[in-house]
N, C-alpha and C. Protein backbone atom coordinates (compact mmCIF):
# COMPACT_ATOMS: atom_id res chain seq x y z
N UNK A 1 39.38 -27.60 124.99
CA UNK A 1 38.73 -28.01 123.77
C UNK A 1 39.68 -28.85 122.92
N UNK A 2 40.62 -28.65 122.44
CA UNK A 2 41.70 -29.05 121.93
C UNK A 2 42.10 -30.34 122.13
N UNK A 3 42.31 -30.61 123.59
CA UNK A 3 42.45 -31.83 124.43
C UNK A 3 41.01 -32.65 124.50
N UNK A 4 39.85 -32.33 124.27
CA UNK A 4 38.81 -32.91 123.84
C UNK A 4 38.47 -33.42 122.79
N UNK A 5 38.87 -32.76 121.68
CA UNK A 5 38.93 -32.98 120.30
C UNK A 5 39.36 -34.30 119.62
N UNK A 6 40.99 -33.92 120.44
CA UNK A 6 42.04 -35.04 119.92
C UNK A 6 41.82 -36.53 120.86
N UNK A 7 41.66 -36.36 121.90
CA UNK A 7 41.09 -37.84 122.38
C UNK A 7 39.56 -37.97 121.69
N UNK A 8 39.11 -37.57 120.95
CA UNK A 8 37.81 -38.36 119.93
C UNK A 8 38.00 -38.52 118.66
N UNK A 9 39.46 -38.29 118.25
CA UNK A 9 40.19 -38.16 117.11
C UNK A 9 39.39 -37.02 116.14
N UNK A 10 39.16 -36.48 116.45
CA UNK A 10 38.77 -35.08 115.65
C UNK A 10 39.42 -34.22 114.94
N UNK A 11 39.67 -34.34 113.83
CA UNK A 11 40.51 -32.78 113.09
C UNK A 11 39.74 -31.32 113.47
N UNK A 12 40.66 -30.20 113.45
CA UNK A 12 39.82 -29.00 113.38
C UNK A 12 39.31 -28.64 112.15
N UNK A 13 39.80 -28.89 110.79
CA UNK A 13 38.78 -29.21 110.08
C UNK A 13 37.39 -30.07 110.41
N UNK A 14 36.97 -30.95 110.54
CA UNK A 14 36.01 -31.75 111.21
C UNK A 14 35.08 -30.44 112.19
N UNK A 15 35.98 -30.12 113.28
CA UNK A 15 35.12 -29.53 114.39
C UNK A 15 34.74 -28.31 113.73
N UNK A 16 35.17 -27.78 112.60
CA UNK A 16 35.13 -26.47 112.11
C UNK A 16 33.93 -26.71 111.37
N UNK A 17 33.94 -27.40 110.52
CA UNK A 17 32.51 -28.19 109.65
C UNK A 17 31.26 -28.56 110.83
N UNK A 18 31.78 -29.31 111.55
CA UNK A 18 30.31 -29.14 112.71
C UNK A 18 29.80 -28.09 113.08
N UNK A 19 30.51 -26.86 113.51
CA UNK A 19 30.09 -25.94 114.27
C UNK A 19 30.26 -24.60 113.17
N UNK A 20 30.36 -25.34 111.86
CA UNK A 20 29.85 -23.73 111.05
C UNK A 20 31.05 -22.69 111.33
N UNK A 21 32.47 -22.88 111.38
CA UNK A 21 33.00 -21.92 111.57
C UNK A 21 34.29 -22.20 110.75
N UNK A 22 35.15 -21.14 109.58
CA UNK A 22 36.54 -21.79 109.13
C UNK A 22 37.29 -22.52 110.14
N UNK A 23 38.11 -23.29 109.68
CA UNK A 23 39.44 -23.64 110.36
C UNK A 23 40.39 -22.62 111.36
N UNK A 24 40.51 -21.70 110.79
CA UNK A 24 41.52 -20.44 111.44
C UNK A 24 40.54 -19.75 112.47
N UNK A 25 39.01 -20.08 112.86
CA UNK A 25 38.53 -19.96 114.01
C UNK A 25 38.98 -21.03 114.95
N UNK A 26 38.97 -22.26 114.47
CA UNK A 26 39.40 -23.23 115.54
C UNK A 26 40.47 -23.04 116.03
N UNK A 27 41.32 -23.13 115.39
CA UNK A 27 42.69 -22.49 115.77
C UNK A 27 43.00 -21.42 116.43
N UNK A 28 42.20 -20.45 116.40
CA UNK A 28 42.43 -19.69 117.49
C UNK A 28 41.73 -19.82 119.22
N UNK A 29 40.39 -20.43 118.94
CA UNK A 29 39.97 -20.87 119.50
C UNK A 29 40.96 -21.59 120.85
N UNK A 30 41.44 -22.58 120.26
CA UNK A 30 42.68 -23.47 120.52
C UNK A 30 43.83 -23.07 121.19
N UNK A 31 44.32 -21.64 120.69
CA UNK A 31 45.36 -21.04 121.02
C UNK A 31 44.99 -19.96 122.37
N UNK A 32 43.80 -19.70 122.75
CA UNK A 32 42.47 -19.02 123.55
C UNK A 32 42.90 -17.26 123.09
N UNK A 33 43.15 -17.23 122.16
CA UNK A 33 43.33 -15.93 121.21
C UNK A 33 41.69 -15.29 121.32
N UNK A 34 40.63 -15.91 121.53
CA UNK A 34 39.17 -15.37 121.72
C UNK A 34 38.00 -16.76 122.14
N UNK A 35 36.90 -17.04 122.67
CA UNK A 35 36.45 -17.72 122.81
C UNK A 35 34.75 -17.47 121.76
N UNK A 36 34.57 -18.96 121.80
CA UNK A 36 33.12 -18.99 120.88
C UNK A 36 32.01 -19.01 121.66
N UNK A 37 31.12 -17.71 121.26
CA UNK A 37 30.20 -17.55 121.73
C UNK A 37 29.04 -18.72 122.11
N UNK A 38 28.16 -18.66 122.75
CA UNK A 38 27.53 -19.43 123.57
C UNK A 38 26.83 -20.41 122.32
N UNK A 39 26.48 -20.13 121.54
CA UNK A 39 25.55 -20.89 120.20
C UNK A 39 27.00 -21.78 119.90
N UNK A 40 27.51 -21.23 119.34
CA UNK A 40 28.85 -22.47 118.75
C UNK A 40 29.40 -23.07 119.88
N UNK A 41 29.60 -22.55 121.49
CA UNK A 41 29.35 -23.59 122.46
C UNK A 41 29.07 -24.86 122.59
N UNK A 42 27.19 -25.05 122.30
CA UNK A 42 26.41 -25.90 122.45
C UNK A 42 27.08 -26.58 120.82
N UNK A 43 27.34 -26.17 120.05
CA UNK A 43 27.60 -27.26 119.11
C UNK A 43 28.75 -27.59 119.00
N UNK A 44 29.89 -26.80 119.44
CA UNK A 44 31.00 -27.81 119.86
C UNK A 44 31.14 -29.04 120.72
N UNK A 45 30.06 -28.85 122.21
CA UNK A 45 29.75 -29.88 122.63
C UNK A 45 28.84 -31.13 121.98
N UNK A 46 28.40 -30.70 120.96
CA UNK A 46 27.35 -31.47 120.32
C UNK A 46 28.35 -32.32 119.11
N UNK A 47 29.36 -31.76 119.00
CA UNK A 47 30.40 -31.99 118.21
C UNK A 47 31.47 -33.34 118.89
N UNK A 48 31.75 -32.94 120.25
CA UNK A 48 32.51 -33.18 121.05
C UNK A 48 32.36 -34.60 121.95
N UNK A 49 30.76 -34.66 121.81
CA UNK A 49 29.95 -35.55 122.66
C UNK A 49 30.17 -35.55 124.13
N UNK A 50 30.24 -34.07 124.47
CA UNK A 50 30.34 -33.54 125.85
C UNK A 50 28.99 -32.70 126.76
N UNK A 51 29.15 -32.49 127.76
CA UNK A 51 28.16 -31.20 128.31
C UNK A 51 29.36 -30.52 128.20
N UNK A 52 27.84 -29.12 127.64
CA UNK A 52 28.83 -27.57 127.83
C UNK A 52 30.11 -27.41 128.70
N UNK A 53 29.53 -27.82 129.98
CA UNK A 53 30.06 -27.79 131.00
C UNK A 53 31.59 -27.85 131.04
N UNK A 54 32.07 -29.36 130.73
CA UNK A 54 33.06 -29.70 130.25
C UNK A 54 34.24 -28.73 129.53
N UNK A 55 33.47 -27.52 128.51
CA UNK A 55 34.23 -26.63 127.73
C UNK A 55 35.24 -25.50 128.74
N UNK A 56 34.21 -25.27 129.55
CA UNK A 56 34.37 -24.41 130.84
C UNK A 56 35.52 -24.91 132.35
N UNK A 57 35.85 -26.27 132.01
CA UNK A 57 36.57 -26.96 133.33
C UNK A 57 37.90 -26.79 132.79
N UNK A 58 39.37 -25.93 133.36
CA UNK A 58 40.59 -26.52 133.41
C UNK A 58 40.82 -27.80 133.19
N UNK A 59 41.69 -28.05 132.83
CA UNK A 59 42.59 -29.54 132.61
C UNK A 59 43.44 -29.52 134.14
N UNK A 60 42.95 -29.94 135.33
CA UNK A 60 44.08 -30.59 136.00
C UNK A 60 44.04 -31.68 136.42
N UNK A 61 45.27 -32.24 136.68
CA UNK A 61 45.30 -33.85 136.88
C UNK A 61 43.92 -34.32 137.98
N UNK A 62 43.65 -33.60 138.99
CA UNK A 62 42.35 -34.27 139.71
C UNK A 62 40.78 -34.11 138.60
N UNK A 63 40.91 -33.38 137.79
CA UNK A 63 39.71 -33.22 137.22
C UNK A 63 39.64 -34.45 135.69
N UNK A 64 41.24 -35.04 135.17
CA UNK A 64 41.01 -35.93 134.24
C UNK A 64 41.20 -36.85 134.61
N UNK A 65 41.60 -37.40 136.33
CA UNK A 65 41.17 -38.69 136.96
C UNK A 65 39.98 -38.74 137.19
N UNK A 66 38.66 -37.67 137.22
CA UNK A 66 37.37 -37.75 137.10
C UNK A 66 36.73 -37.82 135.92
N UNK A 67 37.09 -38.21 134.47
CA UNK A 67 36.42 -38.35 133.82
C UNK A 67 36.02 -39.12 132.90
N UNK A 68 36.30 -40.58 133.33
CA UNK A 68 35.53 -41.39 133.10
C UNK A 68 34.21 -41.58 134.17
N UNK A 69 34.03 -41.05 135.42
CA UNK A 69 33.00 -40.72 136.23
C UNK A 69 32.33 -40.07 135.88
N UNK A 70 32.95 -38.96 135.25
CA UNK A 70 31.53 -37.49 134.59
C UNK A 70 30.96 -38.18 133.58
N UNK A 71 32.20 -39.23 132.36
CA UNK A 71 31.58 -39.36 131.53
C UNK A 71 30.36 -40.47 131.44
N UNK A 72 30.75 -41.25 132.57
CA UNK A 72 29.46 -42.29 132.89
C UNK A 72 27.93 -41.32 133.48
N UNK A 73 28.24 -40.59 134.37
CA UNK A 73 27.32 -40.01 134.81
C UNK A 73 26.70 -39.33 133.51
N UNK A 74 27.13 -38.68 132.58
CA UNK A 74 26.80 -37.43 131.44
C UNK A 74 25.59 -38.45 131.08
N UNK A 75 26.83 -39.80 130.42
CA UNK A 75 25.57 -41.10 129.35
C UNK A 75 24.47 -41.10 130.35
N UNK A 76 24.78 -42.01 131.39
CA UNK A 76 23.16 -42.06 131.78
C UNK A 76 22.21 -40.86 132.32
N UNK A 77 22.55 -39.89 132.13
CA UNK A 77 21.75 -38.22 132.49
C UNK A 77 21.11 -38.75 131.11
N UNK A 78 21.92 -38.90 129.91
CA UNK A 78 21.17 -38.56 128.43
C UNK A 78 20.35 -39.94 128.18
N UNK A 79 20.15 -41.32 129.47
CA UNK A 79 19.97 -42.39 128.49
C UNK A 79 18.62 -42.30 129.42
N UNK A 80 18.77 -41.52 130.63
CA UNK A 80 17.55 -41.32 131.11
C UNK A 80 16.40 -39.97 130.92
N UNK A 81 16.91 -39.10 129.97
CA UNK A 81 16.05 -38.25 129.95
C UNK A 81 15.49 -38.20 128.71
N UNK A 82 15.88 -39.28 127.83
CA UNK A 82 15.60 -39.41 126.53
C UNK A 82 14.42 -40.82 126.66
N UNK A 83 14.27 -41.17 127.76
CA UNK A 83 13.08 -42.77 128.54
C UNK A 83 11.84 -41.28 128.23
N UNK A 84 10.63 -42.10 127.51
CA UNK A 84 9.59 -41.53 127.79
C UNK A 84 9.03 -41.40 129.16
N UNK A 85 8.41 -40.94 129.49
CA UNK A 85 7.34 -40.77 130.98
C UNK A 85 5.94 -41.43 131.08
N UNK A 86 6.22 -42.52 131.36
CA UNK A 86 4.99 -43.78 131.81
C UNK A 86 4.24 -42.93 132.06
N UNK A 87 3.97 -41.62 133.00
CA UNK A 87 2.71 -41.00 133.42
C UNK A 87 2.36 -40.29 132.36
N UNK A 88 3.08 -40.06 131.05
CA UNK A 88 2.20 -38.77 129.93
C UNK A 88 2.30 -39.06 129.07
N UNK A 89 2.69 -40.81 128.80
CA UNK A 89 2.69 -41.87 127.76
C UNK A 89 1.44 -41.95 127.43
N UNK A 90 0.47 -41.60 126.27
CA UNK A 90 -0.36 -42.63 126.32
C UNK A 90 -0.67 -43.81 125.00
């Protein structure tokens, strides 16, 4: 999370204000002193401009040479499921 944050230039103030939680939660958060339940999850990623998913993956070097791939794949998952449906268009 941490390492997500700071490459979108994010303060934990900032991420703390998105997701409804003080500062000294992020921070621990950060430090993995406890993790945030599944609701502040989804809005850290919503925060983060990530899938959940992402929160849940280690940092190792083969997984952050993949992510400008995830992150292309993520956009167009969201640029296609947000296209209405020609068949229930009317």
């Amino acid at each position: 999370m941490k390492q997500l944050r700071k490459e979108r230039k994010i303060t934990q103030e900032q991420l703390s204000n998105s997701v409804g939680v003080d500062i000294s939660t992020v921070k621990r958060w950060e430090r993995g002193e406890f993790g945030p339940d599944f609701e502040k999850l989804v809005k850290i990623a919503q925060a983060l401009d990530v899938p959940v998913s992402w929160l849940f993956v280690p940092e190792t070097p083969e997984s952050s040479q993949n992510d400008d791939e995830n992150k292309n794949a993520f956009q167009e998952n969201q640029r296609l499921t947000q296209k209405k449906d020609p068949l229930t268009e009317e």
